[in-house]
Protein backbone atom coordinates (compact mmCIF):
# COMPACT_ATOMS: atom_id res chain seq x y z
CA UNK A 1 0.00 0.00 0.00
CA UNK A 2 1.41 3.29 -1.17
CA UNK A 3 0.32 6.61 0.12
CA UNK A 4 1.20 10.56 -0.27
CA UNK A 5 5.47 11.37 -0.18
CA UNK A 6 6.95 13.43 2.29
CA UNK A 7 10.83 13.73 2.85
CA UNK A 8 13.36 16.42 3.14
CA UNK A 9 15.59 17.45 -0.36
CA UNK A 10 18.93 18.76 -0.86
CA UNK A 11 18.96 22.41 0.48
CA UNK A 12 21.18 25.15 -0.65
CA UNK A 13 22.32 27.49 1.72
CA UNK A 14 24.78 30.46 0.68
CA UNK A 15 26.99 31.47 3.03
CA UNK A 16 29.52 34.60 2.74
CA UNK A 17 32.01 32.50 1.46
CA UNK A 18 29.84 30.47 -0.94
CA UNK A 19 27.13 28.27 -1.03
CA UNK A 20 27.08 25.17 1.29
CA UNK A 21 24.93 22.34 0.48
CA UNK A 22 24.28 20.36 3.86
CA UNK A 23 23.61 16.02 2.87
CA UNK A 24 20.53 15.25 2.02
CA UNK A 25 18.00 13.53 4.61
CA UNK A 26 14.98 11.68 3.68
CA UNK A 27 12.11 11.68 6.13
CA UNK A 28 9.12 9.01 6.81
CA UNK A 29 6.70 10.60 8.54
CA UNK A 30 3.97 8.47 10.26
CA UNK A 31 1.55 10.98 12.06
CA UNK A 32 -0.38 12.31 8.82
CA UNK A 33 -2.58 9.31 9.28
CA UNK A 34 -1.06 7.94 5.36
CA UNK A 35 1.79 5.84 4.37
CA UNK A 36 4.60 7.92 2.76
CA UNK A 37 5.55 7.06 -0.78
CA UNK A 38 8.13 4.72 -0.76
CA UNK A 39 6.63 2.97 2.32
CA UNK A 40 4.15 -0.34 1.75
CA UNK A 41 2.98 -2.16 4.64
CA UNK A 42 1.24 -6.30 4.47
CA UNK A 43 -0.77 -8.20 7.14
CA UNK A 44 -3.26 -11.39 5.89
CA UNK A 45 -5.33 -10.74 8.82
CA UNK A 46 -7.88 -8.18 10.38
CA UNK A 47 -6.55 -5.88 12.78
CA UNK A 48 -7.48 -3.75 15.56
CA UNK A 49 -6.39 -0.23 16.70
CA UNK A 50 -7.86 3.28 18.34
CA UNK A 51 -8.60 5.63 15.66
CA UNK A 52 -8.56 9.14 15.69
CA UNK A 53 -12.43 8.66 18.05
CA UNK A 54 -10.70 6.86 20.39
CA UNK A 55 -13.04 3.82 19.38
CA UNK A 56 -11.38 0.26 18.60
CA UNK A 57 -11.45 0.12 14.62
CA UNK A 58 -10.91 -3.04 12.87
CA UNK A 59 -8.99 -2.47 9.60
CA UNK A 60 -8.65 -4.72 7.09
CA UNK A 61 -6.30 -7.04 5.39
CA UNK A 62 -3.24 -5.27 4.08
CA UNK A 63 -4.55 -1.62 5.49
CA UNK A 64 -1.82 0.30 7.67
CA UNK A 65 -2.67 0.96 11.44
CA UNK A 66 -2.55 5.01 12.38
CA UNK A 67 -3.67 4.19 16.36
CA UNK A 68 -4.06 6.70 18.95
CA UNK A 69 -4.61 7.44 22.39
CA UNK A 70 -7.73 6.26 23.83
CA UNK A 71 -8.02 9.08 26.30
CA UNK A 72 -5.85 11.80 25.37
CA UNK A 73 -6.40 11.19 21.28
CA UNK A 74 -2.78 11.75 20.68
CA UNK A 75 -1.45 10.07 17.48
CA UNK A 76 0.90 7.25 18.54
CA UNK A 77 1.64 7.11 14.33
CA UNK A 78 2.14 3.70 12.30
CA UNK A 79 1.59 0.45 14.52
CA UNK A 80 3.87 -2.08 13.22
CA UNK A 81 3.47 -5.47 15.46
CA UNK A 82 4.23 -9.03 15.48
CA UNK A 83 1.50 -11.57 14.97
CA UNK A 84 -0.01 -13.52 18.26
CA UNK A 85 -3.17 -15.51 18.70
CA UNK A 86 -5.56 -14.50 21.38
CA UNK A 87 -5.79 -18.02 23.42
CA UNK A 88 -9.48 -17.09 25.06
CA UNK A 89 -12.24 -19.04 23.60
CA UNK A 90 -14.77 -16.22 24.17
CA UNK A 91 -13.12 -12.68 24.85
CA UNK A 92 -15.79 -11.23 25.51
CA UNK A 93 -18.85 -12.57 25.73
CA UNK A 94 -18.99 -13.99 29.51
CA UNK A 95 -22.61 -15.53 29.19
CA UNK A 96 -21.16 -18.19 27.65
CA UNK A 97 -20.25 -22.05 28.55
CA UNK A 98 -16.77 -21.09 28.08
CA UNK A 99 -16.64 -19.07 31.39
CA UNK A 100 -17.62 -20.83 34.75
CA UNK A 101 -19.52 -17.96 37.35
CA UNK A 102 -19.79 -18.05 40.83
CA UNK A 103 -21.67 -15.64 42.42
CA UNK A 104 -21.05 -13.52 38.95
CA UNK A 105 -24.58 -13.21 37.75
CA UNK A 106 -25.89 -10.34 34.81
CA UNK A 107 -27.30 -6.86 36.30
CA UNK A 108 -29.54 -4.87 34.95
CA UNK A 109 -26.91 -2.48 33.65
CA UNK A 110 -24.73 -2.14 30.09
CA UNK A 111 -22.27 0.46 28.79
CA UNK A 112 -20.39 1.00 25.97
CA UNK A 113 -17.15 -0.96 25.36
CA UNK A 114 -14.01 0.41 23.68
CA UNK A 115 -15.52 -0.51 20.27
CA UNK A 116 -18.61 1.33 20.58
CA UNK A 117 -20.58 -1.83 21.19
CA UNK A 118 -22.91 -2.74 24.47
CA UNK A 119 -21.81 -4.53 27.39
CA UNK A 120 -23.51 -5.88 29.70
CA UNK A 121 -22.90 -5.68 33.77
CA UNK A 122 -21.73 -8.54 36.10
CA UNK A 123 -23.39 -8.44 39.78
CA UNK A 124 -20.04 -9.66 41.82
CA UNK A 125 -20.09 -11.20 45.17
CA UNK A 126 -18.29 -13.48 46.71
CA UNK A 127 -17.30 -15.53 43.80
CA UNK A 128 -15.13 -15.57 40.65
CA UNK A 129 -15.18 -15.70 36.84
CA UNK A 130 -12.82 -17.74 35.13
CA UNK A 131 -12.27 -19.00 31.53
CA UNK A 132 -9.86 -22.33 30.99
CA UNK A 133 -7.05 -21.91 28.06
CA UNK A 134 -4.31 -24.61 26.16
CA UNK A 135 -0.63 -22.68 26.92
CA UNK A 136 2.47 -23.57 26.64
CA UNK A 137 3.95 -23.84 30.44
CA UNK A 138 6.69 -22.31 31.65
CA UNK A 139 6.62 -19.82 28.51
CA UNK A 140 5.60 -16.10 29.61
CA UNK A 141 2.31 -15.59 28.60
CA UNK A 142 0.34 -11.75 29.20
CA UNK A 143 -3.39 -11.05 30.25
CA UNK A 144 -4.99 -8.19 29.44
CA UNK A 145 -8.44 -7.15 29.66
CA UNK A 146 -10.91 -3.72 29.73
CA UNK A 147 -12.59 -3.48 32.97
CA UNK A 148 -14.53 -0.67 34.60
CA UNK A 149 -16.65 -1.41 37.95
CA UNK A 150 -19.32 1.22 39.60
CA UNK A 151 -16.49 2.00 42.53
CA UNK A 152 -12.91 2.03 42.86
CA UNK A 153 -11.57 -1.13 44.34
CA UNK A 154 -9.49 -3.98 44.43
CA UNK A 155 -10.13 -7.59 43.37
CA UNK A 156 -8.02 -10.61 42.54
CA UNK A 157 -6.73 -11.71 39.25
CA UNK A 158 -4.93 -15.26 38.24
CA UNK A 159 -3.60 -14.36 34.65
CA UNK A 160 -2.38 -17.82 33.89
CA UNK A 161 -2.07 -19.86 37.11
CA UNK A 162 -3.07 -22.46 38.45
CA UNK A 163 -3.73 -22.42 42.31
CA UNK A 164 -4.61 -19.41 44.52
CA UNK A 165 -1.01 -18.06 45.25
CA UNK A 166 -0.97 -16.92 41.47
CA UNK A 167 -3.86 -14.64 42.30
CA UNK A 168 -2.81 -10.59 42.00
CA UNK A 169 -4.27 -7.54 43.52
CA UNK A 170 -5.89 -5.10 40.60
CA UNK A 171 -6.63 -2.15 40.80
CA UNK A 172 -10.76 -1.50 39.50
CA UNK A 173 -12.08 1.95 38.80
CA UNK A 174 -15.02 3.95 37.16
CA UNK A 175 -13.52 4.09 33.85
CA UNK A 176 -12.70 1.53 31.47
CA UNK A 177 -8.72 0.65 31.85
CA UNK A 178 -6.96 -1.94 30.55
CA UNK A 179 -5.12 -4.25 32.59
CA UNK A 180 -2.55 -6.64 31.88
CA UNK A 181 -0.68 -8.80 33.70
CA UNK A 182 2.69 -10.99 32.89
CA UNK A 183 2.87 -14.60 34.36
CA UNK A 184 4.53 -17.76 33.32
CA UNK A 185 2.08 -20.80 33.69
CA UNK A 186 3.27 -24.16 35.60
CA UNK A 187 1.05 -26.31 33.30
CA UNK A 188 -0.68 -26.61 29.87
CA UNK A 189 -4.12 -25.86 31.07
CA UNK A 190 -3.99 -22.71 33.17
CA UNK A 191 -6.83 -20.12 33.93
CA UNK A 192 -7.51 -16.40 33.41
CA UNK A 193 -9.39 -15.69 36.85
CA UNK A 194 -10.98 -12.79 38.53
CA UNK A 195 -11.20 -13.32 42.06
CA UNK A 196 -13.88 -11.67 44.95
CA UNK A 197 -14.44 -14.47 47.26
CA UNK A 198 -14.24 -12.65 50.84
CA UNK A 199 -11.99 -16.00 52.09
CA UNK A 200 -9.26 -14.95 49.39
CA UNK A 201 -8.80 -11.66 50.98
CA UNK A 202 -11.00 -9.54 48.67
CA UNK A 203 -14.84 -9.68 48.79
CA UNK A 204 -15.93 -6.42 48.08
CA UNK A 205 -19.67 -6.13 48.57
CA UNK A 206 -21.65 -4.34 46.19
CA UNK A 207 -19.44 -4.61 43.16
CA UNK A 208 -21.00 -4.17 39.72
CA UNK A 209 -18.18 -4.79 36.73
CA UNK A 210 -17.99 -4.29 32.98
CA UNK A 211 -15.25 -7.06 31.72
CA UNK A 212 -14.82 -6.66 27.89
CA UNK A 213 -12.03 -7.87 25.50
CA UNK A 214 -10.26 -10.50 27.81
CA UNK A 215 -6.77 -11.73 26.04
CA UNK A 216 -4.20 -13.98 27.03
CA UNK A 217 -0.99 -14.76 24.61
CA UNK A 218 2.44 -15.24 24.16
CA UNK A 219 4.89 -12.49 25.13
CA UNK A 220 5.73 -10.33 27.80
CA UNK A 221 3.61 -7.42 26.44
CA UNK A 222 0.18 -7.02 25.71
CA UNK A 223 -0.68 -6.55 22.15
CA UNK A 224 -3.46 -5.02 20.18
CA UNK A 225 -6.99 -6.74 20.77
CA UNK A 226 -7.92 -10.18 18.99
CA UNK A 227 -11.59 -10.95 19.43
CA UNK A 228 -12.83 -14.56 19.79
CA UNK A 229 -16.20 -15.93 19.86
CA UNK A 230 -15.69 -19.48 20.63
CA UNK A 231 -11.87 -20.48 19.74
CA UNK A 232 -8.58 -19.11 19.78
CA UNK A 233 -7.56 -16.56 17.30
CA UNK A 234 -4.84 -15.50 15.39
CA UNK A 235 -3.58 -12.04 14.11
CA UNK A 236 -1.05 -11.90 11.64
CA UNK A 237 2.06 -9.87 11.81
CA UNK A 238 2.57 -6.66 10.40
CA UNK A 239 5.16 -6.67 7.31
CA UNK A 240 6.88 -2.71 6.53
CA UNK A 241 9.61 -2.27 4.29
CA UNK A 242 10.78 0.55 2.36
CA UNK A 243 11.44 0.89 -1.37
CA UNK A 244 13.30 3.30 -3.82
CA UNK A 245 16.41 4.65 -1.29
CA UNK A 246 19.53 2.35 -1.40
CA UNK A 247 22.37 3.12 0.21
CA UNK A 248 24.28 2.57 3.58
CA UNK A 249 22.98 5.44 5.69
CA UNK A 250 22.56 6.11 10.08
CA UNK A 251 18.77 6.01 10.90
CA UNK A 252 17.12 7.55 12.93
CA UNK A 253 13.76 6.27 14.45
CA UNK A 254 11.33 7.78 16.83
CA UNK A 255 8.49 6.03 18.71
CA UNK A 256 5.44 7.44 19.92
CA UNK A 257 6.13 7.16 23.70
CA UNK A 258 9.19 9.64 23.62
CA UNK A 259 12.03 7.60 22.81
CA UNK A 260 14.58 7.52 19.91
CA UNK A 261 17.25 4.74 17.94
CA UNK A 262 19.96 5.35 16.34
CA UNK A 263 21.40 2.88 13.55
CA UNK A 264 24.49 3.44 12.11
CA UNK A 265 25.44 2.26 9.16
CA UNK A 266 22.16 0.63 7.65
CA UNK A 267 22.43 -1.01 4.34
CA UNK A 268 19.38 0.17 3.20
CA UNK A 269 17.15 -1.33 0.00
CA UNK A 270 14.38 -2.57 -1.07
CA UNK A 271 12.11 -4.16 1.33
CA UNK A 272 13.91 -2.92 4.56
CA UNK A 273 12.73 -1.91 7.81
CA UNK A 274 14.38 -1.21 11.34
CA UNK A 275 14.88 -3.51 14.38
CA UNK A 276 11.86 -2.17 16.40
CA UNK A 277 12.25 -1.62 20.12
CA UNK A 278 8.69 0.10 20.43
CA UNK A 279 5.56 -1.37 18.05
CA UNK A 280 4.56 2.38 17.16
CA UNK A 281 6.70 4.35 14.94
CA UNK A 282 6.17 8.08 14.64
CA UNK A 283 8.91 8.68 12.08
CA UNK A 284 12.32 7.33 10.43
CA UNK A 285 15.10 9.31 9.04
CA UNK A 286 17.72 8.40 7.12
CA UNK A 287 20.84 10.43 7.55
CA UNK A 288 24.17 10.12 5.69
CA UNK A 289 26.53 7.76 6.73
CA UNK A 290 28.95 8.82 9.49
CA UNK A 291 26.58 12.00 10.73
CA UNK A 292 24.75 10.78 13.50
């Protein structure tokens, strides 16, 4: 996928002693909301992301990923990621077989979810909610889920354990956050649990919770949202390269949460993209060899 160019040409500057012409230095820019020219991006799956609403957009097959900021709205610029598969049966539909209640019963309440769709909320006693998965054990797997409860408490959660000591405190408020969670299961058939019962230290009385888009993969981060409705599912990675510079140049790439690479020396052509230490890229800039 091609979009609109945008880079930085050779500039002429005269100085009293003549002109000096400073190297050229090509800019991608990724916060327009379009692929530069010279910049394609692949995927052969659906994919989710906040657009410029703040609402979780699906884009299709082979379409480039501008996300943003849920709350603020900032631009966080081109998501680039790494496939995954989202290893909860139902993600988000809790009325289901898949997930075994205790004391988690339907109230008379719904909101909106992140996608703009209606939720439905959970009356939670002294009880728990808890959907079975197939992991690979003693792999690092991450939970993550949007939650938002009518009062600001604390409740349990076993991302991918087993027994009660893999139960963490979690934070709950009045707005939808997502949590995640990092934990390496001991077996091949772990659980993603939320925990109230009053005789596992918690029990808050009165609770009413919103659970939507509940996610457990491989990794140590969470990734963006893969919704099932009755199996696993997988997203397929995200493939960038750029086309039409070659050269050896130093790169310079900036994220979207403040930080900044340096690569010296790339050898840069057809098809190539930059070791990514963040999965959204505001810009990248290639510089001339030796002047970074």
């Amino acid at each position: 996928m091609i979009g609109t160019s945008f880079g930085i040409s050779t500039l002429a500057l005269h100085a009293s002693h003549g002109t000096i012409t400073p190297p050229t230095v090509t800019v991608f820019n990724f916060t327009a909301g379009t692929l530069p020219a010279g910049v394609s991006l692949s995927r052969a799956s659906t994919a989710t992301y906040f657009n410029a609403s703040g609402v979780l957009a699906t884009a299709a097959a082979h379409s480039a990923r501008f996300d943003h900021d849920p709350q603020t709205l900032d631009a966080k610029g081109l998501l680039v990621e790494g496939g995954t598969t989202n290893l909860i049966a139902q993600s988000s539909d809790l009325s289901t077989s898949a997930w075994v209640k205790n004391a988690f019963t339907p109230s008379q309440n719904s909101d909106v979810a992140p996608d703009g769709s209606a939720v439905g909320g959970w009356d939670f006693g002294s009880g728990y909610a808890f959907c079975g998965m197939s992991t690979t054990s003693g792999v690092p797997h991450t939970a993550s889920f949007w939650v938002k409860a009518n009062q600001n408490c604390t409740i349990g959660l076993r991302a991918c354990g087993t027994s009660g000591s893999d139960t963490e405190d979690v934070a709950l408020t009045t707005s939808w956050t997502r949590i995640s969670r990092t934990a390496t299961p001991a077996s091949d058939a772990p659980k993603f649990l939320l925990e109230n019962r009053s005789g596992q230290g918690f029990g808050v009385s009165g609770l009413e919770v919103f659970i939507w888009g509940v996610q457990v993969e491989l990794g140590t981060v969470p990734s963006s949202y893969v919704a099932t409705s009755g199996s696993p599912v997988s997203r397929a990675s995200d493939t960038a390269g750029i086309s039409g510079v070659n050269g050896v140049f130093d790169v310079l790439v900036r994220y979207a949460n403040g930080t900044s690479a340096t690569l010296q020396d790339q050898a840069v052509s057809d098809g190539w993209w930059p070791a990514q230490s963040s999965a959204w890229i505001t810009s990248i800039e290639l510089h001339p060899q030796g002047s970074l």
